[in-house]
N, C-alpha and C. Protein backbone atom coordinates (compact mmCIF):
# COMPACT_ATOMS: atom_id res chain seq x y z
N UNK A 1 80.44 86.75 120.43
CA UNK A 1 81.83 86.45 120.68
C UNK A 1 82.24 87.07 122.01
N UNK A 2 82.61 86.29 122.85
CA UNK A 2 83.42 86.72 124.26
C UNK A 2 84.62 86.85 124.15
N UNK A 3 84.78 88.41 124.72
CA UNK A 3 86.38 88.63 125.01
C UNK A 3 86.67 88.50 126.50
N UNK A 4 88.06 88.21 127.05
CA UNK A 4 88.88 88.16 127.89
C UNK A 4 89.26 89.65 128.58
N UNK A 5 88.99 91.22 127.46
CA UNK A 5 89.43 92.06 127.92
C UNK A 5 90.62 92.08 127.61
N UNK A 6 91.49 91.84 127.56
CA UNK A 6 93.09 91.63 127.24
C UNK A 6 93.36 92.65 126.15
N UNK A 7 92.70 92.57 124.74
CA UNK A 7 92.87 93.59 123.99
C UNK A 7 92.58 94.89 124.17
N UNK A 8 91.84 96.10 124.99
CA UNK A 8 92.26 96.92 125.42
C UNK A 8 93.80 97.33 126.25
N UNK A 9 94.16 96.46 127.24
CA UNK A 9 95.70 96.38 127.30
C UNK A 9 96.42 96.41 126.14
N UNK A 10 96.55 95.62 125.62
CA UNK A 10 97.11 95.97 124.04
C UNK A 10 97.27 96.67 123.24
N UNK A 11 96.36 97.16 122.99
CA UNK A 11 95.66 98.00 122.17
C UNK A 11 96.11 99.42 122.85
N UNK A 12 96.37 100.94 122.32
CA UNK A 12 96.59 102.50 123.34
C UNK A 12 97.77 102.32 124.11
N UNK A 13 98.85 101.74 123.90
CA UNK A 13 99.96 102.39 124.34
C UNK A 13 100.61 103.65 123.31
N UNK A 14 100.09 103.34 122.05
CA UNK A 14 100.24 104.82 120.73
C UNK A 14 99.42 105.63 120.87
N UNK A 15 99.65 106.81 121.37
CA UNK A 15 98.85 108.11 121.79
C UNK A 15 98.80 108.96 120.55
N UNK A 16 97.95 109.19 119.92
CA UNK A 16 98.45 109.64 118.96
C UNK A 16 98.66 111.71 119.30
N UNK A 17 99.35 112.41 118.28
CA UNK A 17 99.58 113.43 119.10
C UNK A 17 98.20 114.72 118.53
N UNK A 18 98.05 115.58 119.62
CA UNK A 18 97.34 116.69 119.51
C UNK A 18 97.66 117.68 118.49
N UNK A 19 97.07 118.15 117.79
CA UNK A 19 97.24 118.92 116.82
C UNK A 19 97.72 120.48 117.33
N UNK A 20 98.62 120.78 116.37
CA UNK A 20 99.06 122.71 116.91
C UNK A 20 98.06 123.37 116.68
N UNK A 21 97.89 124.35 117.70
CA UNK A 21 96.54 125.54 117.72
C UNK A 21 96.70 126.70 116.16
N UNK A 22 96.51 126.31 115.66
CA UNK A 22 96.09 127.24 114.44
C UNK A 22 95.55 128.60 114.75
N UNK A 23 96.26 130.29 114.10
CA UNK A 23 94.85 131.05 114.31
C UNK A 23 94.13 131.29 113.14
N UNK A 24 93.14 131.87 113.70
CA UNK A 24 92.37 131.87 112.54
C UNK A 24 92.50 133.42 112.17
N UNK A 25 93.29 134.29 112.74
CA UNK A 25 93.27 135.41 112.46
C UNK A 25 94.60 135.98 111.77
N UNK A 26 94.38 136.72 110.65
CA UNK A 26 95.60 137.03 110.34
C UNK A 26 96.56 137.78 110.83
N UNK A 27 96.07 138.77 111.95
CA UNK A 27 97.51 139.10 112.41
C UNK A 27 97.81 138.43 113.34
N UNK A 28 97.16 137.40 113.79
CA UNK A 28 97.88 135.89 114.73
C UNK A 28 98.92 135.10 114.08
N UNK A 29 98.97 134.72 112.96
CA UNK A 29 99.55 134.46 111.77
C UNK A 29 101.12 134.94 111.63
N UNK A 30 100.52 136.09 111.58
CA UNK A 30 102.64 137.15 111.34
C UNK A 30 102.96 136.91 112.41
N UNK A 31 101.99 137.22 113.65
CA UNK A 31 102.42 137.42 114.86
C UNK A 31 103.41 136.38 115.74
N UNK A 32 102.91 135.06 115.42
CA UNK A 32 103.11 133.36 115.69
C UNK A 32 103.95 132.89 114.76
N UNK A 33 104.46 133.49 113.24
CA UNK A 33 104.41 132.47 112.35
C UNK A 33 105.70 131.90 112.53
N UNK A 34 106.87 131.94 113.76
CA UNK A 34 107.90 131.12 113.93
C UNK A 34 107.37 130.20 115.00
N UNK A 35 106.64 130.07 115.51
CA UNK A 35 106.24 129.65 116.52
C UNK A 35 104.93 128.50 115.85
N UNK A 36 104.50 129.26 114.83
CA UNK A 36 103.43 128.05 114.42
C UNK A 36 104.53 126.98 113.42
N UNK A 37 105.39 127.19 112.92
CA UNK A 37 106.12 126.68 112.11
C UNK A 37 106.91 125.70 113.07
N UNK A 38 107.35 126.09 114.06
CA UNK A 38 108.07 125.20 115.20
C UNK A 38 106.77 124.21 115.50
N UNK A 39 105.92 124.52 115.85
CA UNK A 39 104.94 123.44 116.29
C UNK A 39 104.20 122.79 115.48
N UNK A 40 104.00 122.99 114.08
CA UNK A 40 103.76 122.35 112.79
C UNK A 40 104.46 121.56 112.20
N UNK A 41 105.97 121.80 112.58
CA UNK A 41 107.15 120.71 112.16
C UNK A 41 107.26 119.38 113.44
N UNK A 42 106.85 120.03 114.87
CA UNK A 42 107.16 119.14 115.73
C UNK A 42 105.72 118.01 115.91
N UNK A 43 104.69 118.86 114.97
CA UNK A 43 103.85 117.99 115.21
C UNK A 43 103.60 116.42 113.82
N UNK A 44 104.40 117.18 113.42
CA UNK A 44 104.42 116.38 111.83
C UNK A 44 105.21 114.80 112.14
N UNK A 45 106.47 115.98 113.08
CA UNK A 45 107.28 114.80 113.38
C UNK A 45 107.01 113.68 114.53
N UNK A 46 105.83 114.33 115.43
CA UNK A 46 105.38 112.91 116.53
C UNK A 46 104.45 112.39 115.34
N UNK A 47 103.80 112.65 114.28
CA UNK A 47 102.75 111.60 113.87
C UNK A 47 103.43 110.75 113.30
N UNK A 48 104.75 111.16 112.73
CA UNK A 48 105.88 110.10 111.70
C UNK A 48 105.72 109.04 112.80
N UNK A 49 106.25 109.32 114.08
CA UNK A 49 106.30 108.68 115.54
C UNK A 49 105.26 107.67 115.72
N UNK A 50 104.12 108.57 115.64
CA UNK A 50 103.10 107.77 115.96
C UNK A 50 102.46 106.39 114.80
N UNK A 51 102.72 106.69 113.87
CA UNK A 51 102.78 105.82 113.05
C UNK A 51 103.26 104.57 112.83
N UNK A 52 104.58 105.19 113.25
CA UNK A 52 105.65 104.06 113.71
C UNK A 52 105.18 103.01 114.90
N UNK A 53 105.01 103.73 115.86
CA UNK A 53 104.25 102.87 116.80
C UNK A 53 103.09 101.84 116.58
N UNK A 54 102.61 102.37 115.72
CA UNK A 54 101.55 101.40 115.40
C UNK A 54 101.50 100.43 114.99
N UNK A 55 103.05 100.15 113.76
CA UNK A 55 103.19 99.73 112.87
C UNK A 55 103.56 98.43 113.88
N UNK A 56 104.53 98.81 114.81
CA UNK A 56 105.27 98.16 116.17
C UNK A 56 104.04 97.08 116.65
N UNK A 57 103.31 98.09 117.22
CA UNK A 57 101.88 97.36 118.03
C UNK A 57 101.34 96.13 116.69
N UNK A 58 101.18 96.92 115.92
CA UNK A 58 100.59 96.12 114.64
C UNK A 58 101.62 94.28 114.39
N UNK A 59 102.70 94.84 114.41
CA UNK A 59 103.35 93.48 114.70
C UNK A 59 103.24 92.64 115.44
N UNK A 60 103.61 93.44 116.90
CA UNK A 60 103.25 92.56 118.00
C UNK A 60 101.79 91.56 118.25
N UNK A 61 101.26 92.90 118.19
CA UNK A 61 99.91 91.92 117.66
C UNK A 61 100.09 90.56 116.94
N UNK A 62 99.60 90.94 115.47
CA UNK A 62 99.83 89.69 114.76
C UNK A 62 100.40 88.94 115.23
N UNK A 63 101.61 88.68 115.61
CA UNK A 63 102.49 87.21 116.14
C UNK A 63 101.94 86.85 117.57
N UNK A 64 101.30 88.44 118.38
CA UNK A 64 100.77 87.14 119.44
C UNK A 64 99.27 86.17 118.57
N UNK A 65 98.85 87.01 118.14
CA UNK A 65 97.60 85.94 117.52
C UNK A 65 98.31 85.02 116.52
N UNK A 66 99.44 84.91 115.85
CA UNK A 66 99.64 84.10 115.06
C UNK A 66 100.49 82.15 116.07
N UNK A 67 100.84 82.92 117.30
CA UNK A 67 100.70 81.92 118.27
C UNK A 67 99.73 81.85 118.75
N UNK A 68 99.16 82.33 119.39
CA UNK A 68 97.94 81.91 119.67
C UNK A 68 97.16 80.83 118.96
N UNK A 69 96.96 80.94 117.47
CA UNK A 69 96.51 79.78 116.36
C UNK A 69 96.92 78.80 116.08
N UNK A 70 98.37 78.64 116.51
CA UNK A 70 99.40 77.35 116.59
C UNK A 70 98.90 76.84 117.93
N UNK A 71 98.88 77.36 119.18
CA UNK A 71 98.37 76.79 120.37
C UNK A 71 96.81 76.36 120.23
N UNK A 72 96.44 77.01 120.10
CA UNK A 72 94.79 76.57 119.47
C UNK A 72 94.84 75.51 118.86
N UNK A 73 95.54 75.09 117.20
CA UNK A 73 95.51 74.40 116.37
C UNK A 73 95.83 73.02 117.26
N UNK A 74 96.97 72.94 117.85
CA UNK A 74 97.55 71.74 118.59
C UNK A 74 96.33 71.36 119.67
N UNK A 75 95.85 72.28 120.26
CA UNK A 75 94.54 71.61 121.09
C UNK A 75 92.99 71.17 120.41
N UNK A 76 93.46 71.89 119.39
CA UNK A 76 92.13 70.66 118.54
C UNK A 76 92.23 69.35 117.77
N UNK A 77 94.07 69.37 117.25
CA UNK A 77 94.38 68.13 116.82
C UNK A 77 93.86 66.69 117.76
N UNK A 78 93.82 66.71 118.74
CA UNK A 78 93.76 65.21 119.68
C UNK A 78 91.95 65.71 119.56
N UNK A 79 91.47 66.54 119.52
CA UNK A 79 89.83 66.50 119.79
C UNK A 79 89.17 66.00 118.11
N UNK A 80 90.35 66.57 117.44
CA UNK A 80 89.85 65.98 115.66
C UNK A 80 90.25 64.47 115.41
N UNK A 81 90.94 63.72 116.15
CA UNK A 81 91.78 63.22 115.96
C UNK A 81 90.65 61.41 116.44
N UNK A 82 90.03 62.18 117.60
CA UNK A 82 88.91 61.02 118.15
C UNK A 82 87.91 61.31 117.22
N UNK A 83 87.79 62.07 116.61
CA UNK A 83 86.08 61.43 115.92
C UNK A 83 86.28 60.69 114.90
């Protein structure tokens, strides 16, 4: 199957987000723990984000391929149409 390339354009405008640095040590823990809590909530809240986006892309998608199959379909009618 040959692609056009086109679907990478498409496709990665949803970045999805980087995860907060965790420590692994416990007095990093007390030390951070308003600070890991700020960046554990903000990260929770870009994936809600990022999700969303997808869902977006995910649409867009579909309806361009769901035209796409209507344009397709109409250019095979006259080629089905002679045999």
């Amino acid at each position: 199957m040959g692609g056009n390339g086109r679907s990478a354009a498409i496709a990665g405008s949803c970045q999805p987000p980087a995860p907060p640095w965790m420590p692994t040590d416990s007095a990093d823990f007390q030390a951070y723990a308003d600070l890991l809590k700020r960046d554990a909530e903000a990260y929770f809240t870009d994936v809600e984000q990022y999700y969303r986006c997808l869902d977006e892309e995910r649409r867009e998608v579909f309806e361009r391929a769901r035209a796409a199959s209507e344009d397709y379909a109409r250019v095979l009618e006259p080629l089905d149409a002679g045999r």
